[in-house]
C-alpha atoms as a PDB file:
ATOM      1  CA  UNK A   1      12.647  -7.284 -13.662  1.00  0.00           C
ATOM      2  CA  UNK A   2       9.216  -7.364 -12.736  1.00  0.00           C
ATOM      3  CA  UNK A   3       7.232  -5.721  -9.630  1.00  0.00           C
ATOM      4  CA  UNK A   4       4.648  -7.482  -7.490  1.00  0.00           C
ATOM      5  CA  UNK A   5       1.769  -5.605  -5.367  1.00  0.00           C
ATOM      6  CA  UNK A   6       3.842  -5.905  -2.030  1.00  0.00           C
ATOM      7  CA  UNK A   7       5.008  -3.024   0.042  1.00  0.00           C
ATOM      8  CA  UNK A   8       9.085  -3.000   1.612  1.00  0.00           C
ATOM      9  CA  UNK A   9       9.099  -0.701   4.861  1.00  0.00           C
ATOM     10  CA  UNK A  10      10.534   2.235   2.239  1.00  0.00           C
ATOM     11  CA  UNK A  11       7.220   2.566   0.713  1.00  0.00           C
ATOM     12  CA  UNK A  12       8.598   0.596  -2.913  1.00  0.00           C
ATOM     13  CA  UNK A  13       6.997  -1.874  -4.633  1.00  0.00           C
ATOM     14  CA  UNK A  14       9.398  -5.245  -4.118  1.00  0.00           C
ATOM     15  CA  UNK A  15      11.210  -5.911  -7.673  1.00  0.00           C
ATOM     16  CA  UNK A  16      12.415  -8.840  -8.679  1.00  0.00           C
ATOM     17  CA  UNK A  17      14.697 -10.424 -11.279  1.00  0.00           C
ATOM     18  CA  UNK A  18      14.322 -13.535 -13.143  1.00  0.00           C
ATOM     19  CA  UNK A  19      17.115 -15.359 -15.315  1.00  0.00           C
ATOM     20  CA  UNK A  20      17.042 -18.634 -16.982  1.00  0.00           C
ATOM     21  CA  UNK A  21      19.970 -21.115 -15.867  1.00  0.00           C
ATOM     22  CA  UNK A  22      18.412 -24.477 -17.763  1.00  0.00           C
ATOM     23  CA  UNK A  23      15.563 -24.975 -19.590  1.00  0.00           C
ATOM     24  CA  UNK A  24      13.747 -26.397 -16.640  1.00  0.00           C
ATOM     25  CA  UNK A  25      15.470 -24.363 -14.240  1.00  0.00           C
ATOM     26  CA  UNK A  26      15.143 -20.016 -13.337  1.00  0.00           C
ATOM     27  CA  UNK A  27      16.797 -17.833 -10.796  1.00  0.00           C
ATOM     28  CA  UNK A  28      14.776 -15.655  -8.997  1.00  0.00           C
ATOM     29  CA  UNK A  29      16.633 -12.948  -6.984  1.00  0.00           C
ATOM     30  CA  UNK A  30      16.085  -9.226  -5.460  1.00  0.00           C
ATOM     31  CA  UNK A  31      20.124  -8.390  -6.758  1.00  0.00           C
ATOM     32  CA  UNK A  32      20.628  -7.551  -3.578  1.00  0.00           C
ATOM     33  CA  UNK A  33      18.357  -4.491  -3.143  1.00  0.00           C
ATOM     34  CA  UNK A  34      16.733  -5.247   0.454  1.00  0.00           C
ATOM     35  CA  UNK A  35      20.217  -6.171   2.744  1.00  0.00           C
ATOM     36  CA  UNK A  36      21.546  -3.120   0.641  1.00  0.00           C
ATOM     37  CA  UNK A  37      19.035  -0.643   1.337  1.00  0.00           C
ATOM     38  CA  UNK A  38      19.554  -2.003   5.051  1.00  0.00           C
ATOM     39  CA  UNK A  39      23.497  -1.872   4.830  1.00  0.00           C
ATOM     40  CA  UNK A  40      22.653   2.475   3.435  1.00  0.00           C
ATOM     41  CA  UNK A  41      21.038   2.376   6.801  1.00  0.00           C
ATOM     42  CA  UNK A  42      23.932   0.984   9.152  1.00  0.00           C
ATOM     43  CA  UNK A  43      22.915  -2.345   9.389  1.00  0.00           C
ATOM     44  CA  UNK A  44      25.817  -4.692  10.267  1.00  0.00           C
ATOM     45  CA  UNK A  45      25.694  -8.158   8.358  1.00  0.00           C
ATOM     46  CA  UNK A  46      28.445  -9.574   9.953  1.00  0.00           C
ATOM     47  CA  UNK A  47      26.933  -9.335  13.819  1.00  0.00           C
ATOM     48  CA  UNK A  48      26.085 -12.355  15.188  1.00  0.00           C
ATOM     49  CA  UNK A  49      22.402 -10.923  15.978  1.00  0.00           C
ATOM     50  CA  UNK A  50      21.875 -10.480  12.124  1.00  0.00           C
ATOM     51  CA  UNK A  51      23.339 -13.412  11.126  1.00  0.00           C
ATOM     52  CA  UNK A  52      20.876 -14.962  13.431  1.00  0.00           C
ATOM     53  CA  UNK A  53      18.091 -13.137  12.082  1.00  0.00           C
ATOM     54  CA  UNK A  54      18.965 -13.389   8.217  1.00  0.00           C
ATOM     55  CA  UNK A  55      19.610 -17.549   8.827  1.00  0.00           C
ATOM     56  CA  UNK A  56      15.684 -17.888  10.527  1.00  0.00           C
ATOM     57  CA  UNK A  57      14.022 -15.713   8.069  1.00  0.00           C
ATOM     58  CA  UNK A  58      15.668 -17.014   4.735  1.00  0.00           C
ATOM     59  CA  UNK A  59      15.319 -20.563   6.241  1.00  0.00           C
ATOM     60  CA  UNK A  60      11.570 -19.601   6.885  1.00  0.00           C
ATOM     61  CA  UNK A  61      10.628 -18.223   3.675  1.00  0.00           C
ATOM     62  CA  UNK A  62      13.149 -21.122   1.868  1.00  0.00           C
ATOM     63  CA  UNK A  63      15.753 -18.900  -0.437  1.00  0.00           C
ATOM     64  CA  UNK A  64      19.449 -18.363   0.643  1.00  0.00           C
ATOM     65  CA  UNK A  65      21.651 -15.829   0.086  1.00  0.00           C
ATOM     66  CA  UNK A  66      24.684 -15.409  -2.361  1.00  0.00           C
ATOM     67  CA  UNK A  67      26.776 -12.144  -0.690  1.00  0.00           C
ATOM     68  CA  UNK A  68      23.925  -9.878  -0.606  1.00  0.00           C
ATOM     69  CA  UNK A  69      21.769 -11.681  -2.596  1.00  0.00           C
ATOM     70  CA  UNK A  70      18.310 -12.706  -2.196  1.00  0.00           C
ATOM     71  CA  UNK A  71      17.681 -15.847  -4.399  1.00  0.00           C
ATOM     72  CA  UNK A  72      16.560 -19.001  -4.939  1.00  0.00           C
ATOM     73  CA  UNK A  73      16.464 -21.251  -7.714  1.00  0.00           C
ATOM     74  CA  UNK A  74      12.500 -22.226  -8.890  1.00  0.00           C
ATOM     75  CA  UNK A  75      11.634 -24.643 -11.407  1.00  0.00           C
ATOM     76  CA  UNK A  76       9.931 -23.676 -14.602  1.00  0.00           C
ATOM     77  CA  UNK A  77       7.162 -23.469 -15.117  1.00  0.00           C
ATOM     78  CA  UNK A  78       7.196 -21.231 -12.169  1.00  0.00           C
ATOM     79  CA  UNK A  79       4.730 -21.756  -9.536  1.00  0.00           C
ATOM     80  CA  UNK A  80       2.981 -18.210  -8.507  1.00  0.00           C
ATOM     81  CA  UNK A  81       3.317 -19.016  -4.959  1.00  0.00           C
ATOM     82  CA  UNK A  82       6.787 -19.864  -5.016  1.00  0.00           C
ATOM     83  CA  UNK A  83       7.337 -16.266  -6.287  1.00  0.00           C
ATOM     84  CA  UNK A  84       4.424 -14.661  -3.469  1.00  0.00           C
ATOM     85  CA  UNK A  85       6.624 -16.411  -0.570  1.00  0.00           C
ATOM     86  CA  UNK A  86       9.880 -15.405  -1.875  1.00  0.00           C
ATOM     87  CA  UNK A  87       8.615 -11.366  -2.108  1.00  0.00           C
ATOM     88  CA  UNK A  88       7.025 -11.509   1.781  1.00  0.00           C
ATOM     89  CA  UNK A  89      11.070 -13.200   2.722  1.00  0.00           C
ATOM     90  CA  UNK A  90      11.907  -9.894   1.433  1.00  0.00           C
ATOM     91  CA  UNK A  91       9.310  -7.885   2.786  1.00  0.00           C
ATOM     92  CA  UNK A  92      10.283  -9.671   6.520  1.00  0.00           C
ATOM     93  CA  UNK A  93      13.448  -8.625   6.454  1.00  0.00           C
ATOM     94  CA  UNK A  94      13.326  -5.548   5.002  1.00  0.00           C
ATOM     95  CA  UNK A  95      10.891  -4.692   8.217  1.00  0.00           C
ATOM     96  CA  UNK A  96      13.705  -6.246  10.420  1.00  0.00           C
ATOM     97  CA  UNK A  97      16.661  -4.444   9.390  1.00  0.00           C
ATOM     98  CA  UNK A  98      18.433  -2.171  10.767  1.00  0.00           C
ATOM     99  CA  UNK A  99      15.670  -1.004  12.690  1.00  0.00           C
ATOM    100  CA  UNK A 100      16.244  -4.218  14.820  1.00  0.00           C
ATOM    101  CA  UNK A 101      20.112  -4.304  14.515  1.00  0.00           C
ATOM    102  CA  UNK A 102      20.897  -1.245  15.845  1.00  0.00           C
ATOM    103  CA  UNK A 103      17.964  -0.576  18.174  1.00  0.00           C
ATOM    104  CA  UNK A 104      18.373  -0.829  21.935  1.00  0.00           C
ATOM    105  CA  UNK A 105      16.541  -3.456  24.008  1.00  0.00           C
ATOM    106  CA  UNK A 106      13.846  -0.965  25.144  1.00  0.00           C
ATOM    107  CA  UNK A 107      12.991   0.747  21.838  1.00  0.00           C
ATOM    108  CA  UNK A 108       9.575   0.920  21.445  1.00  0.00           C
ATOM    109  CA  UNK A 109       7.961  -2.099  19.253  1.00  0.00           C
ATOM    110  CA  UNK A 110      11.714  -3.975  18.821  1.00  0.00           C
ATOM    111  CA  UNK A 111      10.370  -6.728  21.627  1.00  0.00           C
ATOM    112  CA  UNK A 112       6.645  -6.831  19.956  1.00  0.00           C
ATOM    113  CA  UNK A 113       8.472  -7.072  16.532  1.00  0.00           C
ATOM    114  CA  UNK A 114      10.972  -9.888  17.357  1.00  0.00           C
ATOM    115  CA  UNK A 115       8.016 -11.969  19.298  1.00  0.00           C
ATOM    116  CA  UNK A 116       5.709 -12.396  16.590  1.00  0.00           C
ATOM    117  CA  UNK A 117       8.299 -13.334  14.150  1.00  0.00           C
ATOM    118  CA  UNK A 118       9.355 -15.671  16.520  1.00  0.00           C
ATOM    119  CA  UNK A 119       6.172 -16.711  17.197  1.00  0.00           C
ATOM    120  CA  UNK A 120       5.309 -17.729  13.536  1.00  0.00           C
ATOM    121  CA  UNK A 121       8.973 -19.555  12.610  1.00  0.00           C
ATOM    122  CA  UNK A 122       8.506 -21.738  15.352  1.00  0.00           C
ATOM    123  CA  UNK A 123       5.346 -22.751  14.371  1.00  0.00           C
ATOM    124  CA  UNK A 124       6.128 -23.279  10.608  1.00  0.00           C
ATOM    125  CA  UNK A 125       3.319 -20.975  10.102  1.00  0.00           C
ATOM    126  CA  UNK A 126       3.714 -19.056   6.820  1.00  0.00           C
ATOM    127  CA  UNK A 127       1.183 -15.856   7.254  1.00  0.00           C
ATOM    128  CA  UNK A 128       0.692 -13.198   4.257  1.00  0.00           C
ATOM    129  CA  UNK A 129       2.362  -9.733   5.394  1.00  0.00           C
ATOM    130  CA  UNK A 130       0.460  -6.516   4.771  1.00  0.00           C
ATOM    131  CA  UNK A 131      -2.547  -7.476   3.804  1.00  0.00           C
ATOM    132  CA  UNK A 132      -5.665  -5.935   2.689  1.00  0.00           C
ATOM    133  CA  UNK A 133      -9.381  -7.052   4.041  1.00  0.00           C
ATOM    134  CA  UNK A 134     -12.485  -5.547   3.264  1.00  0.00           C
ATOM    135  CA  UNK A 135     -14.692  -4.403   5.909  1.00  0.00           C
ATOM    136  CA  UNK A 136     -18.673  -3.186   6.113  1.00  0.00           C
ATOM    137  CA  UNK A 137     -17.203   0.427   5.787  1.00  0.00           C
ATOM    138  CA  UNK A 138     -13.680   0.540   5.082  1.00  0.00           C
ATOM    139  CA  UNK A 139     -12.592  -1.006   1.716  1.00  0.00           C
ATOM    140  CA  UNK A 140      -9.062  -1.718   2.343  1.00  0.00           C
ATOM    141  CA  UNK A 141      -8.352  -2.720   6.058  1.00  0.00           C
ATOM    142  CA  UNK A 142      -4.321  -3.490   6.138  1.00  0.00           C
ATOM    143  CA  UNK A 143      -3.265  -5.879   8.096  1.00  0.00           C
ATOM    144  CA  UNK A 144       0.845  -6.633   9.135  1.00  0.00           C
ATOM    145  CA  UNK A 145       0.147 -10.682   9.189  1.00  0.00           C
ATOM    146  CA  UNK A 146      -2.832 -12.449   8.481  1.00  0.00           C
ATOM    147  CA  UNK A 147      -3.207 -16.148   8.581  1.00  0.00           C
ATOM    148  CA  UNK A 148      -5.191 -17.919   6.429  1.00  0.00           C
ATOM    149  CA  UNK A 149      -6.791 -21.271   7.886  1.00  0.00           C
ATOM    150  CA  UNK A 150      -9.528 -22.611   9.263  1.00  0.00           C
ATOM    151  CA  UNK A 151      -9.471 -20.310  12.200  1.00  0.00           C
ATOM    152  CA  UNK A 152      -7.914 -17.130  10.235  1.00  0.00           C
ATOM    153  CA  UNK A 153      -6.505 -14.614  12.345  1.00  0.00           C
ATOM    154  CA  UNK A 154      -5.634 -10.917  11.115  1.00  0.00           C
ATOM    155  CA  UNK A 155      -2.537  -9.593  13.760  1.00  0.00           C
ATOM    156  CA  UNK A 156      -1.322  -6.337  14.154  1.00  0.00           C
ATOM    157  CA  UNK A 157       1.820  -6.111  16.742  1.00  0.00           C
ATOM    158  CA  UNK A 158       2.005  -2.384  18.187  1.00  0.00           C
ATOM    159  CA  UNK A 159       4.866  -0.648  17.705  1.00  0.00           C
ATOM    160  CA  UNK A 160       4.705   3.258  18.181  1.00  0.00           C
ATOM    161  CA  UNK A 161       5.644   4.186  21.762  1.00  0.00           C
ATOM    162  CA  UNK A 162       3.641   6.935  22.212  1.00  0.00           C
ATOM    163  CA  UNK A 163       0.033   8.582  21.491  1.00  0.00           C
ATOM    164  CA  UNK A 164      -1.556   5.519  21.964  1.00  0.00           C
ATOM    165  CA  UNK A 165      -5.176   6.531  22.667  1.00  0.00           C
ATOM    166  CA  UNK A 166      -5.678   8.009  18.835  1.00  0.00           C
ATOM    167  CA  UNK A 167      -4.154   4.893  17.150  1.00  0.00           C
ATOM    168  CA  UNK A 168      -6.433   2.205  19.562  1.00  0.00           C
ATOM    169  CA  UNK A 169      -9.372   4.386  18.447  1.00  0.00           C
ATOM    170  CA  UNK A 170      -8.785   4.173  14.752  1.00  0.00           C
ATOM    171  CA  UNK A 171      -8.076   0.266  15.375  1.00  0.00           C
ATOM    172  CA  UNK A 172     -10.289   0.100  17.258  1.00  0.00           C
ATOM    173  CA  UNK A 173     -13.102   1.299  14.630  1.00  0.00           C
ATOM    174  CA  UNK A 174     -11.109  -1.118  11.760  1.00  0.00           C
ATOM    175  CA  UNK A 175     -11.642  -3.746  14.465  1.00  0.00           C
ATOM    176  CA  UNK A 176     -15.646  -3.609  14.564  1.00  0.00           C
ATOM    177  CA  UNK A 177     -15.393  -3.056  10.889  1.00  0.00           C
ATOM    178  CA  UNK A 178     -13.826  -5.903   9.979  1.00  0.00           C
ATOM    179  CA  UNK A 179     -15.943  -8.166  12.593  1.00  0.00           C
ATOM    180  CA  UNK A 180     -19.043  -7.087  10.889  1.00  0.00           C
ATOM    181  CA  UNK A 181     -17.838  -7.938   7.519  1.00  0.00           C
ATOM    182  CA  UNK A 182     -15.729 -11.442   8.604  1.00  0.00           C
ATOM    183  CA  UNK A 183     -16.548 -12.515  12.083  1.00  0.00           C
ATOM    184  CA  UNK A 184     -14.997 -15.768  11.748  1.00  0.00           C
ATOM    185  CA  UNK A 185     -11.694 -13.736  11.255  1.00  0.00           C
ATOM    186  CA  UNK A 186     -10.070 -13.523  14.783  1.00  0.00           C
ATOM    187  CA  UNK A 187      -8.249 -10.202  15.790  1.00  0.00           C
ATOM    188  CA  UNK A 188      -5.453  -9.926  17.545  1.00  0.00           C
ATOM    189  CA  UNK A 189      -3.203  -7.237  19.077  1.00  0.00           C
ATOM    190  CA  UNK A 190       0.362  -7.520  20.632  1.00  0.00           C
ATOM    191  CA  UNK A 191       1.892  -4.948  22.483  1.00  0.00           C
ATOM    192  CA  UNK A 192       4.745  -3.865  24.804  1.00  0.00           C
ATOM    193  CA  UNK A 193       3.372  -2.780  28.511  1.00  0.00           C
ATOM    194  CA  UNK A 194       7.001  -1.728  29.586  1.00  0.00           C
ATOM    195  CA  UNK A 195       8.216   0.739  26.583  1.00  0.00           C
ATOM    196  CA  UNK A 196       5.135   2.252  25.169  1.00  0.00           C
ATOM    197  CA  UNK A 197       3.448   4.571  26.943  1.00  0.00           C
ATOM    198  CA  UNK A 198      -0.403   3.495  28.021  1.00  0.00           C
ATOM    199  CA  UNK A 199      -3.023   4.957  29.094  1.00  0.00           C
ATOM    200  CA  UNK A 200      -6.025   2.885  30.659  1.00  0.00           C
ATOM    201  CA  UNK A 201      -8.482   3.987  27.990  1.00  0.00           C
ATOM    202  CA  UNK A 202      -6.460   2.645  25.371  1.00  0.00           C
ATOM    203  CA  UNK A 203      -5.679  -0.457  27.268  1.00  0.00           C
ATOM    204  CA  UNK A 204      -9.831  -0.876  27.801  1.00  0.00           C
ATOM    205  CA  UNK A 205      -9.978  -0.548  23.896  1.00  0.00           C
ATOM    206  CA  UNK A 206      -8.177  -3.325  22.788  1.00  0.00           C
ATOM    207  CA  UNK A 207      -9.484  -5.158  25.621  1.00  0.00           C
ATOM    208  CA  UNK A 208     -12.832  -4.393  24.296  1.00  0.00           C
ATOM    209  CA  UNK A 209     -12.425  -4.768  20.381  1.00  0.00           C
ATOM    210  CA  UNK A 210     -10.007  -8.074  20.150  1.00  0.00           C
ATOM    211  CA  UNK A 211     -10.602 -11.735  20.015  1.00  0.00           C
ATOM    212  CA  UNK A 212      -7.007 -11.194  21.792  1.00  0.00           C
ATOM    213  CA  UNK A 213      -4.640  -8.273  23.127  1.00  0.00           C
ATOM    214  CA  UNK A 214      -1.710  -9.312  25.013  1.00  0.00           C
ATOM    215  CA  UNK A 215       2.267  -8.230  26.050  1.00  0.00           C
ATOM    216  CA  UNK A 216       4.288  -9.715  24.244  1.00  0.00           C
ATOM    217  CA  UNK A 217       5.887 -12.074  26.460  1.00  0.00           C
ATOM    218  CA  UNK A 218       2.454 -13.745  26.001  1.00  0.00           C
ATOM    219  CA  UNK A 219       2.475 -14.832  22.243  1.00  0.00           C
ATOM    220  CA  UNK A 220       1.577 -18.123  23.507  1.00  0.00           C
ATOM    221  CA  UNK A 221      -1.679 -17.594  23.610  1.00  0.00           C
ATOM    222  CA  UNK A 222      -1.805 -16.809  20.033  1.00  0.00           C
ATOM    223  CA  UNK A 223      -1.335 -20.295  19.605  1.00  0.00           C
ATOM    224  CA  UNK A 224      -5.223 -21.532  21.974  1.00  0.00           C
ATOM    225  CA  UNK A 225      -6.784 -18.826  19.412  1.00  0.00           C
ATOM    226  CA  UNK A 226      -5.986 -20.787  15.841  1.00  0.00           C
ATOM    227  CA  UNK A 227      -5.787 -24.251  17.219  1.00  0.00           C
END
């Protein structure tokens, strides 16, 4: 067992095991840690909404399950980023259940959630979750997706429902931060106008401070910004 310097939504470190099957050939698997820390929490596996959700985000990040088993079989010697991609699979779904299982259809965030995920699977885009850029000020500036291209984009989807003015003001203040240091770095902010609770000060920040800050029935967009 081994740790890597990702985050799962519980605050842990994401472990995982590796087990030779051939010379040539490992298993890499979580032993069925993440869709059991989500089955502690009520999720449902056998609902056709997770079975959904489980099918896009293994297929996205390329491992399949066995029961409740995370793996996927790598060849040796093992490629780093083979190993990196199979960790942020985890990490996705560890943020989607059973927060997004059990969650009505006007829970705060769910919608903003579900339409950035969406977003990137359609695409085939593969961004890094929870990462950390370095601003003027602020050492450590953490991100929920970035995407690293030619046009790199750091996105954070809202998804508290409530006390919005404080949060756009810290963000707002990473924001300029982060410009200074990276300005080729676009910055993007996706929110829900209907569940969370805004104020027209907060709406004139993000306004003001991203390269992009839009409802979430208008991911779309996303896609001008990278092209």
């Amino acid at each position: 067992m081994f740790s890597l310097p990702l985050m799962g939504p519980d605050g842990w470190q994401v472990a995982l095991h590796l087990e030779p099957l051939t010379p040539k050939q490992w298993l890499v698997s979580d032993r069925g840690k993440t869709l059991g820390a989500a089955l502690d929490n009520g999720l449902k596996p056998n609902s056709k909404r997770a079975q959904q959700i489980l099918a896009e985000l293994s297929s996205f990040y390329e491992f399949e399950f066995e029961g409740l088993v995370a793996q996927k079989v790598v060849a040796f010697p093992i490629k780093p980023s083979e190993i990196q991609i199979f960790a942020e699979g985890l990490v996705a779904i560890g943020h989607r259940f059973p927060q997004k299982i059990s969650a009505t259809s006007s829970s705060p965030g769910r919608q903003v959630e579900e339409s950035v995920s969406s977003f990137f699977y359609q695409r085939k885009l593969m961004p890094i979750r929870n990462h950390v850029l370095a601003g003027k000020i602020e050492s450590e500036i953490r991100v929920e997706y970035f995407l690293d291209q030619a046009t790199p984009m750091a996105l954070q989807p809202i998804t508290r429902g409530k006390d919005m003015l404080p949060y756009m003001e810290q963000w707002g203040f990473r924001w300029n931060d982060l410009h200074d240091a990276h300005p080729e770095i676009r910055r993007v902010m996706v929110f829900d106008p209907d569940n969370q609770e805004w104020d027209a000060r907060s709406l004139r920040i993000g306004e003001s401070v991203c390269d992009l800050f839009v409802p979430y029935s208008e991911t779309d967009a996303v896609a001008e910004l990278i092209a």
